[in-house]
Protein backbone atom coordinates (compact mmCIF):
# COMPACT_ATOMS: atom_id res chain seq x y z
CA UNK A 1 -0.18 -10.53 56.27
CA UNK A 2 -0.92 -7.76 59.16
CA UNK A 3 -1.46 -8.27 62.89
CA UNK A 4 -5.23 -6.62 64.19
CA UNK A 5 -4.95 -4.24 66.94
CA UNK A 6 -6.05 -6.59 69.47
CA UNK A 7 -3.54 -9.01 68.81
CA UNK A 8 -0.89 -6.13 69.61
CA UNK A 9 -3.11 -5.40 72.82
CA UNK A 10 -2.05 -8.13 73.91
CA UNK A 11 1.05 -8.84 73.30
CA UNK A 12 2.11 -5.32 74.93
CA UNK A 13 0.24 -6.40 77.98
CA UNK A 14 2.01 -9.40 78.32
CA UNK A 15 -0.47 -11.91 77.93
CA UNK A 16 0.60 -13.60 74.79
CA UNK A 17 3.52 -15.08 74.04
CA UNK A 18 4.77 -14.14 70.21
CA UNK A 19 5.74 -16.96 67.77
CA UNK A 20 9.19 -16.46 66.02
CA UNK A 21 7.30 -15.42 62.58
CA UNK A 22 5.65 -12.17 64.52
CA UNK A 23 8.52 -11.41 66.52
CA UNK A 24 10.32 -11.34 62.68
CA UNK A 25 7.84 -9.57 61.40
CA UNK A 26 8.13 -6.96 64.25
CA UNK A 27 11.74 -6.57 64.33
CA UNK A 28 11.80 -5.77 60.48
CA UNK A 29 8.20 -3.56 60.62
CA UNK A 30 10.79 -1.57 63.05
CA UNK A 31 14.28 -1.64 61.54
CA UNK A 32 15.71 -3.26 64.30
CA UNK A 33 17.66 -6.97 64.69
CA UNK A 34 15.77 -9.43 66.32
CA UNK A 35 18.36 -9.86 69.32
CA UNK A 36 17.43 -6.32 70.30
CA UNK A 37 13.57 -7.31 70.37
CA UNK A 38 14.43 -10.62 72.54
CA UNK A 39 17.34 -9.48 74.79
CA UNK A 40 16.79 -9.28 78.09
């Protein structure tokens, strides 16, 4: 299942909060650990 555009809008602006499943799906869409999505 895919994320539309404006749900990406925003969540780069800030004004969203992800939920653990889309921060997962994120981290693996980019290769990357999730620690290094979430640390600070």
């Amino acid at each position: 299942m895919g994320m539309d555009r404006p749900s990406y809008t925003l969540l780069e602006q800030g004004k969203v909060s992800p939920r653990l499943d889309t921060l997962l799906r994120i981290s693996d869409a980019l290769g990357v650990p999730l620690a290094e999505l979430v640390r600070e």
